[in-house]
Each structure stands twice: as structure tokens, then as C-alpha cells.
N, C-alpha and C. Protein backbone atom coordinates (compact mmCIF):
# COMPACT_ATOMS: atom_id res chain seq x y z
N UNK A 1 -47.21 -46.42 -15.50
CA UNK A 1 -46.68 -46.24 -16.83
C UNK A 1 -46.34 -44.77 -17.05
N UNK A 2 -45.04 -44.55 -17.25
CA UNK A 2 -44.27 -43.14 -17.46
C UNK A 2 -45.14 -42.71 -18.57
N UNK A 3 -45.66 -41.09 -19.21
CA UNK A 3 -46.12 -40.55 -20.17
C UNK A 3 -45.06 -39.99 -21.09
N UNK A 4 -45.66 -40.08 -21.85
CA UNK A 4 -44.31 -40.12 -23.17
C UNK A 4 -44.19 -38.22 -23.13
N UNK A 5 -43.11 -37.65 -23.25
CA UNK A 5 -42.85 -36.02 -23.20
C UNK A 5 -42.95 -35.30 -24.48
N UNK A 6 -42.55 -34.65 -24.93
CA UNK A 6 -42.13 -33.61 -26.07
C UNK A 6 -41.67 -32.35 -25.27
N UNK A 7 -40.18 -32.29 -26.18
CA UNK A 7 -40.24 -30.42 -25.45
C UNK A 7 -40.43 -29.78 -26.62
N UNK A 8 -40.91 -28.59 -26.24
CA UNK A 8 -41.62 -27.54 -27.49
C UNK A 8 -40.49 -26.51 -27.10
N UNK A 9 -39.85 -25.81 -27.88
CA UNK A 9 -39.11 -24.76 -27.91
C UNK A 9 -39.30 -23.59 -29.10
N UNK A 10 -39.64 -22.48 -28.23
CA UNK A 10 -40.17 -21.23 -29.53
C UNK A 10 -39.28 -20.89 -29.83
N UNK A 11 -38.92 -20.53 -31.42
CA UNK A 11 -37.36 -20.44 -32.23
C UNK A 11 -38.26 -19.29 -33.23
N UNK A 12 -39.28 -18.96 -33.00
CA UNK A 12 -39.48 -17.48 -33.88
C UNK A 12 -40.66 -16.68 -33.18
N UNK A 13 -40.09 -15.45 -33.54
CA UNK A 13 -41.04 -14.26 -32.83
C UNK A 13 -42.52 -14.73 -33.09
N UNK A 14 -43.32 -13.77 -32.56
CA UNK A 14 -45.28 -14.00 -32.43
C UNK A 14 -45.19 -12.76 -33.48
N UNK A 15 -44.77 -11.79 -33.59
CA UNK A 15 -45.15 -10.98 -34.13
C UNK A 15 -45.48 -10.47 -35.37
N UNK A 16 -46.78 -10.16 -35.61
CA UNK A 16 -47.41 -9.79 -37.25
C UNK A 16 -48.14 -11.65 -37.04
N UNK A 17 -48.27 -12.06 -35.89
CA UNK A 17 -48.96 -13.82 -36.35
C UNK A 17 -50.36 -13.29 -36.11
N UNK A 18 -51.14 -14.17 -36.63
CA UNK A 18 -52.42 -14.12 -36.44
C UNK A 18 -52.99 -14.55 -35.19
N UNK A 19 -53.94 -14.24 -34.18
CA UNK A 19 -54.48 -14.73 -33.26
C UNK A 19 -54.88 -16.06 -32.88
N UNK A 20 -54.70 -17.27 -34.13
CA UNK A 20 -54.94 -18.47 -33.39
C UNK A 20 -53.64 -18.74 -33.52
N UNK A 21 -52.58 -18.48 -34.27
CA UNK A 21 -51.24 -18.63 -33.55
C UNK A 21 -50.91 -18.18 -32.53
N UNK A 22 -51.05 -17.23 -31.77
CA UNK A 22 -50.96 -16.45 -30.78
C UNK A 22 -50.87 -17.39 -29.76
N UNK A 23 -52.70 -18.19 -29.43
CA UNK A 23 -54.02 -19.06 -29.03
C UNK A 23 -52.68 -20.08 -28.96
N UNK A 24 -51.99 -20.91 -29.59
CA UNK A 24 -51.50 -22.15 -29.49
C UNK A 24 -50.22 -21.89 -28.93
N UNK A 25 -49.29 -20.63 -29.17
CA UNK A 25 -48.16 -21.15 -28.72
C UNK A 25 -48.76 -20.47 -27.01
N UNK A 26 -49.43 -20.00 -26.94
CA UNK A 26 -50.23 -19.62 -25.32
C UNK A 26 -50.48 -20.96 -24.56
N UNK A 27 -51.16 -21.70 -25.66
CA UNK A 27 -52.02 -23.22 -25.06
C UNK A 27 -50.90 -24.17 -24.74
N UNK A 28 -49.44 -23.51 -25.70
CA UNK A 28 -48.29 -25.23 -25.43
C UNK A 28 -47.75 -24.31 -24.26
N UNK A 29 -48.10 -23.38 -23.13
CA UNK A 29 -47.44 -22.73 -22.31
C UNK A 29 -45.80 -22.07 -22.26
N UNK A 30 -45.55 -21.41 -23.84
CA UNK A 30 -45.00 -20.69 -24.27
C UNK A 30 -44.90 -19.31 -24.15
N UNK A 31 -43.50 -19.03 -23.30
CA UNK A 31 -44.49 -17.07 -22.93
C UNK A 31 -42.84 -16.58 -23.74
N UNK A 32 -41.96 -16.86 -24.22
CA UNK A 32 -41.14 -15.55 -25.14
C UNK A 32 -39.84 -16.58 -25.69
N UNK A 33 -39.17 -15.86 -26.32
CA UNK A 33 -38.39 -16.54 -28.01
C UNK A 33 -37.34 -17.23 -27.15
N UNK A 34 -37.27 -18.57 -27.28
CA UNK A 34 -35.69 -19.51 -26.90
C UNK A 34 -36.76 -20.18 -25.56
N UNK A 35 -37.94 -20.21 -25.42
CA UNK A 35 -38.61 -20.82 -23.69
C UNK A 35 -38.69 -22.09 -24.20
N UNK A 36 -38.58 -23.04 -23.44
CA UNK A 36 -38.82 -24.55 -23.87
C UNK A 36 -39.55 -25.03 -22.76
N UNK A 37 -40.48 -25.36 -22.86
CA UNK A 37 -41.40 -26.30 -22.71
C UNK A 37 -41.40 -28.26 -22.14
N UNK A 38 -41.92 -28.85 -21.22
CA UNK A 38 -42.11 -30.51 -21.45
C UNK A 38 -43.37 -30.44 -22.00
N UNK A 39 -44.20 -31.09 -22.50
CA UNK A 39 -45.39 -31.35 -22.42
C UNK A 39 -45.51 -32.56 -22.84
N UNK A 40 -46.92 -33.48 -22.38
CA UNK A 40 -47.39 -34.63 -22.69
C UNK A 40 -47.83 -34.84 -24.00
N UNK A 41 -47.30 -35.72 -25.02
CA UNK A 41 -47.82 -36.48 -26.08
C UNK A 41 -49.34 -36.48 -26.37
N UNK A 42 -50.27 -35.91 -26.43
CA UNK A 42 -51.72 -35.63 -26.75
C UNK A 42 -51.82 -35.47 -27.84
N UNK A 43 -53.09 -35.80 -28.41
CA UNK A 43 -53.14 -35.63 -29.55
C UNK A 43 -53.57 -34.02 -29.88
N UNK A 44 -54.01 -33.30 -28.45
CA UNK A 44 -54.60 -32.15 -28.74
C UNK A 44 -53.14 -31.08 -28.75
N UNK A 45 -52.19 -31.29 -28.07
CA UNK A 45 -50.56 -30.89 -28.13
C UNK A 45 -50.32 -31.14 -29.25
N UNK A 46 -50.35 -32.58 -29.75
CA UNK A 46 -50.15 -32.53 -31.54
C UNK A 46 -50.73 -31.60 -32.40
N UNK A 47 -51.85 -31.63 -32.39
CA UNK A 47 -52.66 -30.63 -32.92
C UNK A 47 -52.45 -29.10 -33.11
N UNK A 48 -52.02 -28.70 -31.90
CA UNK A 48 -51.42 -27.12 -31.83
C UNK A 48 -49.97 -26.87 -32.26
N UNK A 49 -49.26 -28.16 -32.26
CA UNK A 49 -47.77 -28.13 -33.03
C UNK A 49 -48.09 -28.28 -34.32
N UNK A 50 -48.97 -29.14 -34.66
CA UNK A 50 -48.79 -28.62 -36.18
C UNK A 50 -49.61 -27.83 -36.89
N UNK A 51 -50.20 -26.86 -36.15
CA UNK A 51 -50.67 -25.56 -36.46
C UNK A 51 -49.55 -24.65 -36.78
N UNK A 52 -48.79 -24.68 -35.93
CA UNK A 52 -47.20 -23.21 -36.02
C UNK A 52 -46.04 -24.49 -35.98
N UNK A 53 -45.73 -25.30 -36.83
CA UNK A 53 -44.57 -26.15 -37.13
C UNK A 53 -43.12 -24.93 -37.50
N UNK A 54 -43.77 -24.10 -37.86
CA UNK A 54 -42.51 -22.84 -38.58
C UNK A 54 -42.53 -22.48 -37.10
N UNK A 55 -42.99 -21.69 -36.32
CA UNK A 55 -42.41 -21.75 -35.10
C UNK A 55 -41.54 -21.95 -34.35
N UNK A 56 -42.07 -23.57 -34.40
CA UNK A 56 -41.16 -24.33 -32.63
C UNK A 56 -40.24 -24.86 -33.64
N UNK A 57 -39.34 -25.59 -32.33
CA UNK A 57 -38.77 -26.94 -32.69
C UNK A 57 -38.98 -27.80 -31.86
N UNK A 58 -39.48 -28.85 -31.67
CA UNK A 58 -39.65 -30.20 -31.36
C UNK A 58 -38.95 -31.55 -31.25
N UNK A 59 -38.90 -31.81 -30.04
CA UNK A 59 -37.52 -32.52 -29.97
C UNK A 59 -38.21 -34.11 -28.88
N UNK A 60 -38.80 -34.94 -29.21
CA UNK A 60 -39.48 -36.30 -28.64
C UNK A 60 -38.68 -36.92 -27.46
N UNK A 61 -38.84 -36.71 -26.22
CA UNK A 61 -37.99 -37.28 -24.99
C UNK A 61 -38.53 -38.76 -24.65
């Protein structure tokens, strides 16, 4: 059974964010502005997207 994706794409700077923003777009393996990401459907991936929703953009594959 295929795992369901999400791509995460960072669409705003880190800077002036607070350290557990920092912590999440680190954890969705995000390293600088326009990087996109696959990652697996988790609820703990959910969790860190909708911590910094102003952030990313999110796009369900």
C-alpha cells in the first residue's frame, strides 16, 4: 500500500521567528526560502504544519 505524500514548500523567510518555528520547519527537512519538500502524511508532519501554516504552502499528492 503506496503512503499518501504532502509536499511542504517554504514561501517565507525564518527570520525574527521564534525557535520552535525554527524546530519545525528543521523537523519538515526544510533548509532555505522556495525548498520543497515530499513528506509522509503523519499526524506528527500534520502537527508541525500547522504550527507555521503562514509559512509553507502545502500542496496533498
Amino acid at each position: 500500500m503506496a503512503e499518501k505524500t504532502i509536499q511542504v514548500t517554504l514561501i517565507k523567510s525564518m527570520s525574527g521567528r521564534g525557535r520552535k518555528h525554527i524546530a519545525c520547519v528543521h523537523g519538515l527537512g526544510l533548509r532555505r526560502l522556495h525548498h520543497s519538500v515530499m513528506v509522509e502524511d503523519t499526524s506528527s508532519v500534520r502537527g508541525m504544519i500547522n504550527k507555521i501554516p503562514h509559512l509553507l504552502r502545502v500542496e496533498e499528492k
